[in-house]
C-alpha atoms as a PDB file:
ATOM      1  CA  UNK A   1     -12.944  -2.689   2.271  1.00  0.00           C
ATOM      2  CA  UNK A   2     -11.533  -0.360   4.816  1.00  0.00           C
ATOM      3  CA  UNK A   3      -8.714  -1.530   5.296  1.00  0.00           C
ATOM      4  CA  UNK A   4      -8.031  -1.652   1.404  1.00  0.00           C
ATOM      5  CA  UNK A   5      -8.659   1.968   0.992  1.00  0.00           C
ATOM      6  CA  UNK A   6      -6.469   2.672   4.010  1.00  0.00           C
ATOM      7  CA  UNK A   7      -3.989   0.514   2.558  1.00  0.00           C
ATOM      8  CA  UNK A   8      -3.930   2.543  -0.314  1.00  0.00           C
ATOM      9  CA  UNK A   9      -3.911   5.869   1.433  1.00  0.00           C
ATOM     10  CA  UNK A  10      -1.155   5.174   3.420  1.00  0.00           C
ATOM     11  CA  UNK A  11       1.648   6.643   1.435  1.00  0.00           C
ATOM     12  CA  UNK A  12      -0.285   9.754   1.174  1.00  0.00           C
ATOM     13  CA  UNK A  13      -0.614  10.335   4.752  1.00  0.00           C
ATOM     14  CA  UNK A  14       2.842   9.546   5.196  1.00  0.00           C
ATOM     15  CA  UNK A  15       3.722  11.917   2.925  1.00  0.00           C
ATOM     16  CA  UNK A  16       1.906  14.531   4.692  1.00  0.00           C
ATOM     17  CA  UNK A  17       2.389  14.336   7.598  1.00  0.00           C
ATOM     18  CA  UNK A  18       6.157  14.274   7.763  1.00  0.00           C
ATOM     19  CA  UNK A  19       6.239  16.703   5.324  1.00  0.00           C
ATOM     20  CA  UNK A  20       4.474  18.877   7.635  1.00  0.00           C
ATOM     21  CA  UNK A  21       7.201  18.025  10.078  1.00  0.00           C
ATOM     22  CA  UNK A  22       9.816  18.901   7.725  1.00  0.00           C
ATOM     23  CA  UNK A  23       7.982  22.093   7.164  1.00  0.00           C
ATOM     24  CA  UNK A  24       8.001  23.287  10.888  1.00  0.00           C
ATOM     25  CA  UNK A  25      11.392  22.461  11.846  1.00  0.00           C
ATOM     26  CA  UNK A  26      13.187  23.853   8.372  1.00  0.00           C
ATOM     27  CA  UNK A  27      10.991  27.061   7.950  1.00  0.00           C
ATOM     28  CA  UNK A  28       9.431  27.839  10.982  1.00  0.00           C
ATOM     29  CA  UNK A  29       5.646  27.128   9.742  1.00  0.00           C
ATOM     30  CA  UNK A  30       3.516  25.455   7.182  1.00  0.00           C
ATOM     31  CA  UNK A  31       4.416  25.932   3.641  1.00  0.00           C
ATOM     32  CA  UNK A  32       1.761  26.600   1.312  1.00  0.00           C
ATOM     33  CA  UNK A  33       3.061  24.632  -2.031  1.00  0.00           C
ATOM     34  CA  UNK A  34       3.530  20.884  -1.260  1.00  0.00           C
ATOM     35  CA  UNK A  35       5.591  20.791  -4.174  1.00  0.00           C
ATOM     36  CA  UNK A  36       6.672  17.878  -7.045  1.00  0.00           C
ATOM     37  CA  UNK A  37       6.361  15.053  -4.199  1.00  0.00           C
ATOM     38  CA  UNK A  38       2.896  15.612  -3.679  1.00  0.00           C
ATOM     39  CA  UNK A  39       1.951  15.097  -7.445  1.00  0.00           C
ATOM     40  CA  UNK A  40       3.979  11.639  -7.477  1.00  0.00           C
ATOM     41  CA  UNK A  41       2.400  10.806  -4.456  1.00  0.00           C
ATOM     42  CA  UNK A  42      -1.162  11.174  -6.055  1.00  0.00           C
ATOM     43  CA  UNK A  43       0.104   9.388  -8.970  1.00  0.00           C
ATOM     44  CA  UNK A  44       1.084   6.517  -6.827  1.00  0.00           C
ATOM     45  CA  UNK A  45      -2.196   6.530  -5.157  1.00  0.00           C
ATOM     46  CA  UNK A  46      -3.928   6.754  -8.464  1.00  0.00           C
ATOM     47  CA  UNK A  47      -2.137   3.458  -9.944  1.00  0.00           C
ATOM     48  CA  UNK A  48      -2.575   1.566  -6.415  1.00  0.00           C
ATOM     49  CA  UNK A  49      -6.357   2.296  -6.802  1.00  0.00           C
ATOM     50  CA  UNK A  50      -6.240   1.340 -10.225  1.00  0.00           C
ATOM     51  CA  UNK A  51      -4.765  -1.713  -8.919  1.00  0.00           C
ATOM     52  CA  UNK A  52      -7.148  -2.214  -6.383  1.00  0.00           C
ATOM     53  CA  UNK A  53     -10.306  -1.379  -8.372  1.00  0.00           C
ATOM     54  CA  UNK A  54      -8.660  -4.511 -11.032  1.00  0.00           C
ATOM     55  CA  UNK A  55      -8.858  -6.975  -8.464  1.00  0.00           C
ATOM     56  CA  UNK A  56     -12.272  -6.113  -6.997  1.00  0.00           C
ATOM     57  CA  UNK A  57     -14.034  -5.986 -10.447  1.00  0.00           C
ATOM     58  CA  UNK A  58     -12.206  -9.263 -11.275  1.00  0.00           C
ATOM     59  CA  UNK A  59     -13.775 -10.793  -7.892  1.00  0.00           C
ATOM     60  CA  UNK A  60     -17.262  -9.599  -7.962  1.00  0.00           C
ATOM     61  CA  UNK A  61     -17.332 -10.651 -11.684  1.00  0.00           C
ATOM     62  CA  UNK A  62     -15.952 -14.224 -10.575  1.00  0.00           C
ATOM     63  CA  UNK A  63     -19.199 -15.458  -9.474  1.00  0.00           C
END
């Protein structure tokens, strides 16, 4: 199950973390607005668990 919700977090933390990156070497610091990206990449995460949370009800209802 870990490794499912990692899965799934993954493009989140990617997404932070280099734009953090971005942040320091363009503007000296951390901005404080992540911006438009951030909201598509919670709205990626939200139809990945949507996804996820499918499969696993379909499993544990397979018995």
């Amino acid at each position: 199950m870990f490794l499912l919700v990692l899965t799934a977090l993954t493009p989140l933390f990617i997404y932070l973390f280099l734009r953090i990156i971005w942040d320091l070497i363009k503007y000296g610091n951390m901005a404080a607005v992540f911006g438009l990206g951030l909201n598509f990449v919670l709205f990626v995460e939200a139809l990945i668990f949507i996804y996820l949370g499918y499969f696993l009800v379909k499993v544990l209802l397979k018995k």
